[in-house]
Protein backbone atom coordinates (compact mmCIF):
# COMPACT_ATOMS: atom_id res chain seq x y z
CA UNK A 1 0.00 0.00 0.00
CA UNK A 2 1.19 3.44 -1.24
CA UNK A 3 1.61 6.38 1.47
CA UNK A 4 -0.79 8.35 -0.09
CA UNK A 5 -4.32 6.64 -0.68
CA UNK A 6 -6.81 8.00 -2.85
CA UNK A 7 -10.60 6.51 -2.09
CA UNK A 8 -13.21 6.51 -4.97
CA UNK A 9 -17.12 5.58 -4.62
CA UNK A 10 -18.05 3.01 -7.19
CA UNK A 11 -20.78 5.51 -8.12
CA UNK A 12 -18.75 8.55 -8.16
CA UNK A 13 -18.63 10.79 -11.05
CA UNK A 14 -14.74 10.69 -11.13
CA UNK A 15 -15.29 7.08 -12.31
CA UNK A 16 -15.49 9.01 -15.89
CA UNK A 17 -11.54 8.42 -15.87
CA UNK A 18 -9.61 5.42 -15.04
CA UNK A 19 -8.71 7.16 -12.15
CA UNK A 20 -6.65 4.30 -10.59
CA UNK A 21 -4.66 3.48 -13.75
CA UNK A 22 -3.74 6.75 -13.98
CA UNK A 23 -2.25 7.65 -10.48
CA UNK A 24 -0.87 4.20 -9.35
CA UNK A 25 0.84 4.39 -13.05
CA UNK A 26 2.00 8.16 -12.48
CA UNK A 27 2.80 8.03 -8.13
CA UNK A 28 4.62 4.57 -7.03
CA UNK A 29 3.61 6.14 -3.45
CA UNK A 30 -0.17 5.93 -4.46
CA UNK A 31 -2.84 3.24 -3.40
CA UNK A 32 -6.30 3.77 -5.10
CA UNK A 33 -8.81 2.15 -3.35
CA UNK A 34 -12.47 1.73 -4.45
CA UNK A 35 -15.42 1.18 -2.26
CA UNK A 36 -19.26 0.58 -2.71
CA UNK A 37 -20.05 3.53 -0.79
CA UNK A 38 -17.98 6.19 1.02
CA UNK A 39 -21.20 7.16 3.18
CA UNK A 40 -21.04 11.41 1.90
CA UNK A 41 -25.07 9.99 0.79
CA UNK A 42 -25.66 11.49 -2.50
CA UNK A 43 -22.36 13.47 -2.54
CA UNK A 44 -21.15 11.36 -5.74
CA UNK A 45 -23.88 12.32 -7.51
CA UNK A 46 -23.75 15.35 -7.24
CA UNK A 47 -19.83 16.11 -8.40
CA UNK A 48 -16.64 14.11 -9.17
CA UNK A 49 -14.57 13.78 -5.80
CA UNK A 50 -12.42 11.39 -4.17
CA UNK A 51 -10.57 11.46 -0.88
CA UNK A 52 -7.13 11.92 -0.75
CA UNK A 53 -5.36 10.91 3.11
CA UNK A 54 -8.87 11.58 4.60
CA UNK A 55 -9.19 14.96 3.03
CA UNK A 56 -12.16 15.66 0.23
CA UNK A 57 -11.30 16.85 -2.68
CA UNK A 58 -13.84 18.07 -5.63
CA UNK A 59 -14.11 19.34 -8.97
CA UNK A 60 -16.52 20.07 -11.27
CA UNK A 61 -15.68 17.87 -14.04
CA UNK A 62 -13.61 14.66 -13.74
CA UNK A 63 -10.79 15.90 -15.16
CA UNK A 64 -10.57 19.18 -12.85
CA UNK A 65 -11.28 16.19 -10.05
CA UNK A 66 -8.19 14.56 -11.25
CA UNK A 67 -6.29 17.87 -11.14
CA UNK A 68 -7.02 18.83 -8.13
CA UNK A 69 -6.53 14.73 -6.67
CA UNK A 70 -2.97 15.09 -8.05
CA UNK A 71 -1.78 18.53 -6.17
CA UNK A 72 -3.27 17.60 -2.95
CA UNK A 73 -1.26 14.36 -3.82
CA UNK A 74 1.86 16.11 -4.08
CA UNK A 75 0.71 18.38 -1.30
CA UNK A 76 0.88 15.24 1.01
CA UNK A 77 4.08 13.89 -0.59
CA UNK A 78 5.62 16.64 -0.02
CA UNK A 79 4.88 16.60 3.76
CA UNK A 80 5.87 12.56 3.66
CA UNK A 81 8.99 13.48 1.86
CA UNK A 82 10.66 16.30 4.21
């Protein structure tokens, strides 16, 4: 498992990308993990997000998800790597 893990909702709207191809492929320090439900009820629905070390992170399309999944990545790399 990577030090930074990214959590996706099966029914999430980020699911529009391959999501954990692309990170695991891009971050060797990245776990994506997918679940059935993240219990935010509805919040998948709604917009594309995914939770990155416990933190929420949105975007209105999948690919401005993915954006902003990949700086809070670095964001917590960063931290891991000082």
């Amino acid at each position: 498992m990577g030090i930074v893990v990214v959590e996706i909702c099966d029914a999430s709207l980020i699911n529009e990308v391959d999501v954990e191809q692309i990170l695991e492929s891009e971050y060797s320090e990245v776990s994506v993990v997918k679940y059935d439900c993240l219990s935010f009820c509805g919040l998948c629905r709604v917009r594309p997000y995914a939770m990155v070390n416990g933190t929420r992170v949105f975007g209105k399309t999948a690919e401005e998800c993915l954006k902003a999944i990949r700086s809070q990545i670095d964001e917590e790399l960063a931290f891991y790597m000082d």
